[in-house]
Protein backbone atom coordinates (compact mmCIF):
# COMPACT_ATOMS: atom_id res chain seq x y z
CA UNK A 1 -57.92 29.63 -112.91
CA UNK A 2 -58.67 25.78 -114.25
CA UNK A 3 -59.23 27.26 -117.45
CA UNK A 4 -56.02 28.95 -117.15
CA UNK A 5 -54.12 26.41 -116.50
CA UNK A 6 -55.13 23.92 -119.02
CA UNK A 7 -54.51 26.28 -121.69
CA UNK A 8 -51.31 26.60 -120.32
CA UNK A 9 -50.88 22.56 -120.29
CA UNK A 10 -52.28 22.52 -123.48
CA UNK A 11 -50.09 25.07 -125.25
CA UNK A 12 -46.88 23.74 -123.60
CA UNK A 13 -47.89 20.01 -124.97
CA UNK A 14 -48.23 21.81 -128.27
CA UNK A 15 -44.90 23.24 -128.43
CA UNK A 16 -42.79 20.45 -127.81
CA UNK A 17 -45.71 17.96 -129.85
CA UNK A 18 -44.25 18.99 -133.12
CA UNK A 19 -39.91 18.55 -132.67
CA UNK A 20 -40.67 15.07 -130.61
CA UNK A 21 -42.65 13.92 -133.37
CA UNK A 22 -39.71 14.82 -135.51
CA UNK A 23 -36.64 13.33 -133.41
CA UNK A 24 -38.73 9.99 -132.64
CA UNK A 25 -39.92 10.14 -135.84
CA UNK A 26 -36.48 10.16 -137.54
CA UNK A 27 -35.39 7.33 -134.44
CA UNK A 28 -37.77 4.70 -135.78
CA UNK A 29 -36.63 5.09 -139.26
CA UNK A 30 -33.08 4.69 -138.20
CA UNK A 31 -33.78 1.80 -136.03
CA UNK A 32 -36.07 0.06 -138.63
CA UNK A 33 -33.20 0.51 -141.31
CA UNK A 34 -30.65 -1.25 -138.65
CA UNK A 35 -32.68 -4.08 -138.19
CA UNK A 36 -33.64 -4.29 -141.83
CA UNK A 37 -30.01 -4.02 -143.17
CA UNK A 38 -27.47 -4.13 -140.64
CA UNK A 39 -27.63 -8.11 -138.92
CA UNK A 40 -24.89 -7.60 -136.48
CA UNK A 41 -26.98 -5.07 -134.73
CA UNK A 42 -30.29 -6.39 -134.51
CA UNK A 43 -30.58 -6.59 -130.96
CA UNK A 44 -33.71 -6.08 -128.42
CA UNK A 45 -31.94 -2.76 -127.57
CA UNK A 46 -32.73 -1.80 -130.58
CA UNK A 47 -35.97 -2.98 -131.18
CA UNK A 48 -37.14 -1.59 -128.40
CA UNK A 49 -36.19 1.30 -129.21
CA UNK A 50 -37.85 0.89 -132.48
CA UNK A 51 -40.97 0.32 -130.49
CA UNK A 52 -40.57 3.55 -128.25
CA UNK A 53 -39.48 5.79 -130.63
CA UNK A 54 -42.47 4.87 -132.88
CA UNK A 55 -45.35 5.13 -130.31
CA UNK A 56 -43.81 8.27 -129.00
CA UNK A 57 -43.93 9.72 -132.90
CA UNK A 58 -47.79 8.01 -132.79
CA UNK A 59 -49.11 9.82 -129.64
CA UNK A 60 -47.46 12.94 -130.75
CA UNK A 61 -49.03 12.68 -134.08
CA UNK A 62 -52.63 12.05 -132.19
CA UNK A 63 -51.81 15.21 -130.17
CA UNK A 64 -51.27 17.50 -132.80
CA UNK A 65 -54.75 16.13 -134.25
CA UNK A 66 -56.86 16.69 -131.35
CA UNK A 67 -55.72 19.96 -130.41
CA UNK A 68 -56.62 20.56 -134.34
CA UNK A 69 -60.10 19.29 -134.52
CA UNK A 70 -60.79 20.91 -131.09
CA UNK A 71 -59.70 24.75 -132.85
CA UNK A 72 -61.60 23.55 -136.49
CA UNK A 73 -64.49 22.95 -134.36
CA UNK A 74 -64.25 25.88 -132.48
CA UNK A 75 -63.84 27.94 -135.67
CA UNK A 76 -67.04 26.23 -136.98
CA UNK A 77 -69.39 26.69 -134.02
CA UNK A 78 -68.27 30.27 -134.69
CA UNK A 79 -69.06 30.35 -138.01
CA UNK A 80 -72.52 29.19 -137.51
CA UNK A 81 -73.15 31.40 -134.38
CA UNK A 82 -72.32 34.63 -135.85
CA UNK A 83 -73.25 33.59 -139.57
CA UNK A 84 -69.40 34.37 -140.45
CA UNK A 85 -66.77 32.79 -142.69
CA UNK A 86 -63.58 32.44 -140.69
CA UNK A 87 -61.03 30.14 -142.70
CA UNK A 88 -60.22 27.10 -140.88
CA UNK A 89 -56.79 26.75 -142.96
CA UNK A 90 -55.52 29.13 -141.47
CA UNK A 91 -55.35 28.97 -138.31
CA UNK A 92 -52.34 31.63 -136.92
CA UNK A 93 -50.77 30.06 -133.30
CA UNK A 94 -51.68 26.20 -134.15
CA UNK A 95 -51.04 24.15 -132.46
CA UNK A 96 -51.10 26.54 -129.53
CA UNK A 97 -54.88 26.81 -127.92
CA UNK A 98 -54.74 30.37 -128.34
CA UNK A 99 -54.93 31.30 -131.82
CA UNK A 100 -55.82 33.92 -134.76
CA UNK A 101 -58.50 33.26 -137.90
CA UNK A 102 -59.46 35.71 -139.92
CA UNK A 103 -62.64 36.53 -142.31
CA UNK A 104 -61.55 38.57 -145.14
CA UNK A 105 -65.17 38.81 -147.07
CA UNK A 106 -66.80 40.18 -143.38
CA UNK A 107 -63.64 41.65 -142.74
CA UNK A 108 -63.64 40.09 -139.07
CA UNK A 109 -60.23 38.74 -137.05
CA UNK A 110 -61.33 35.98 -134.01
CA UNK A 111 -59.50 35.31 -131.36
CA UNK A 112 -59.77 31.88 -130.37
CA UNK A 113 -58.96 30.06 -127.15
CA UNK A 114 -59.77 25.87 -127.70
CA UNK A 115 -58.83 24.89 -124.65
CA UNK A 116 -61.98 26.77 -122.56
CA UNK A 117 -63.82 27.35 -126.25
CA UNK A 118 -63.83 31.00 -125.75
CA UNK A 119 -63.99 33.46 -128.02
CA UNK A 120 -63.41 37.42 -129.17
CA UNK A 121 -64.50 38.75 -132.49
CA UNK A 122 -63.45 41.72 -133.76
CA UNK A 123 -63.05 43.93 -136.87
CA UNK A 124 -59.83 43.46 -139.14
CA UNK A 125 -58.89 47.14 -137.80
CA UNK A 126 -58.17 45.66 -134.63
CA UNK A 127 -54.64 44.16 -135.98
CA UNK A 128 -52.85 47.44 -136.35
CA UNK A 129 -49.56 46.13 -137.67
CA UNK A 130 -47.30 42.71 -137.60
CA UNK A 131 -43.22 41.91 -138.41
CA UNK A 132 -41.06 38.59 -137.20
CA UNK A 133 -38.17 39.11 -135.13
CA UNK A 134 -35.36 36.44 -134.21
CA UNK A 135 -32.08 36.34 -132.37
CA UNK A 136 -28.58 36.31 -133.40
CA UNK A 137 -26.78 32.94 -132.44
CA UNK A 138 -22.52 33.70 -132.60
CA UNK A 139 -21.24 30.04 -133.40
CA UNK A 140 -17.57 29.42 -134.46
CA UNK A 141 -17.65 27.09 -137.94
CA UNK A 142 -14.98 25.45 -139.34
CA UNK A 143 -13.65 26.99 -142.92
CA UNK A 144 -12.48 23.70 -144.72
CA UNK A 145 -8.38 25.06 -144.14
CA UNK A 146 -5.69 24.35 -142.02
CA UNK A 147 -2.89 26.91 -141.08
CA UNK A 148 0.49 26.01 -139.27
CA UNK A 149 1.27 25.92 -135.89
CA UNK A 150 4.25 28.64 -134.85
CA UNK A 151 6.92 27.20 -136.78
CA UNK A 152 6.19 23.76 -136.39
CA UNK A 153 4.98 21.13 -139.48
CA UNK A 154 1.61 20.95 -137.37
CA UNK A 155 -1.02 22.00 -139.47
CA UNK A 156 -4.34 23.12 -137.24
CA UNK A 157 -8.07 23.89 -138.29
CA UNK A 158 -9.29 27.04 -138.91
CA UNK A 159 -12.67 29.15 -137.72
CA UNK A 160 -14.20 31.59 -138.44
CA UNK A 161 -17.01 33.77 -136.28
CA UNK A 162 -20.49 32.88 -137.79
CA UNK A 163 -24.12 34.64 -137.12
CA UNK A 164 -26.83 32.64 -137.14
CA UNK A 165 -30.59 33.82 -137.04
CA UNK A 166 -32.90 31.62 -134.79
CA UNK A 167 -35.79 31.68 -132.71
CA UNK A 168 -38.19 33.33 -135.35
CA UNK A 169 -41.41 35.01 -133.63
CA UNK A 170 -44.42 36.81 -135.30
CA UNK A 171 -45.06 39.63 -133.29
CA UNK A 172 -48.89 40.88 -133.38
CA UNK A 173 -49.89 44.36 -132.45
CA UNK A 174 -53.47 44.82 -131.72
CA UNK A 175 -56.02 47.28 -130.42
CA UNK A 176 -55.91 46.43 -127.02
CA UNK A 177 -54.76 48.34 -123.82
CA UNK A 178 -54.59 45.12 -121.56
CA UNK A 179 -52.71 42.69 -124.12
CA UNK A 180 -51.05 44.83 -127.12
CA UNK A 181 -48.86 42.42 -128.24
CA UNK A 182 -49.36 38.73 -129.46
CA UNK A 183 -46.15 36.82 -130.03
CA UNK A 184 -46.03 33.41 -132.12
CA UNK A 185 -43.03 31.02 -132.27
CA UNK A 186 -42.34 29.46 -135.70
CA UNK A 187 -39.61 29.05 -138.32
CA UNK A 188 -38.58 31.22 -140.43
CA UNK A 189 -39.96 30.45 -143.84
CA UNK A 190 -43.54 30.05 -141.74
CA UNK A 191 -42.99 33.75 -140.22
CA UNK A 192 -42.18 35.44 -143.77
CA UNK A 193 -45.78 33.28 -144.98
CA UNK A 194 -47.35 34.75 -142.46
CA UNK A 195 -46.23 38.24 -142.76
CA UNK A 196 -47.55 37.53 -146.65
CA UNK A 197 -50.46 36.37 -145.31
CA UNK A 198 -51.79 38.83 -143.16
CA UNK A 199 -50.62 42.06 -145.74
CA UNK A 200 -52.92 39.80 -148.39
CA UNK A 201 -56.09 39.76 -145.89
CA UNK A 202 -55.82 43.15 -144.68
CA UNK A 203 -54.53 45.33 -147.56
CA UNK A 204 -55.78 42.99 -150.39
């Protein structure tokens, strides 16, 4: 149950690690650039923002490396234990704890939970097939024209209906009654790479 739970911790941490280093990142570059160039607004509002924005981005960054050397390490120990050669670059769920690797040469898949250092080897055979899914986002966007109002000289903006595809998963099927299906959030461009990935390891 413990070990349960601070995977769950762990992999929730993870998840939101990676946009909060982004936003706070992109805050303490906007804040430095205000108090570098803009004098009328260098207040302690905004340095302290500066401040916050910049150790949040720091700690975030820290996270992301510890729950990385904790699954290299993991992979490593493997390596040595069973005498295998499971690629540390790529690592498929990082930065969750629960995660893919893969030896093409022994044809072996692992999968790894760095949280409670667990582990399950298996043969390659054991992923039986993989795709990426999303959802369809309906968002109105304006077209760059106006049109008129009834017969009026008021000229209002158009939109149009627009489809957006979001929330990109990899989808893993694998040999196993209990837990068929893996699922892994991640953009789009990393989904399609992955997708290339795993057809190159398994079928190359």
């Amino acid at each position: 149950m413990a070990g349960n739970f601070k995977t769950a911790v762990t992999a929730a941490l993870g998840t939101i690690a990676v946009p909060v280093m982004g936003f706070s990142g992109l805050g303490a570059v906007v804040a430095l650039l205000v108090l570098v160039f803009a004098r009328e607004y260098r207040t302690s509002g905004v340095f302290i923002f500066l401040v916050i924005a910049s150790m949040t981005c720091f700690l975030s960054i820290r996270l992301l490396q510890r729950i990385y050397k904790k699954s290299k390490n993991l992979v490593e120990s493997i390596n040595r234990q069973a005498n295998l050669n499971f690629n540390v670059e790529n690592l498929l769920g990082h930065p969750s704890p629960i995660f893919l690797v893969f030896d093409k040469q022994n044809k072996k898949l692992a999968v790894c939970n760095s949280s409670t250092g667990t582990f399950q080897i298996h043969p390659l055979s054991y992923l039986l097939a993989w795709h990426y899914e999303w959802k369809n986002r309906e968002t109105m966007e304006f077209t760059g024209h106006f049109h008129q109002v009834g017969n009026t000289v008021m000229n209002a903006p158009s939109f149009e209906r627009s489809h957006k595809r979001v929330l990109f998963e990899l989808v893993i099927e694998l040999a196993d009654e209990i837990n068929p299906i893996m699922k892994f959030y991640m953009s789009e461009k990393e989904a399609k790479q992955w997708c290339a990935k795993l057809n190159a390891i398994v079928n190359g």
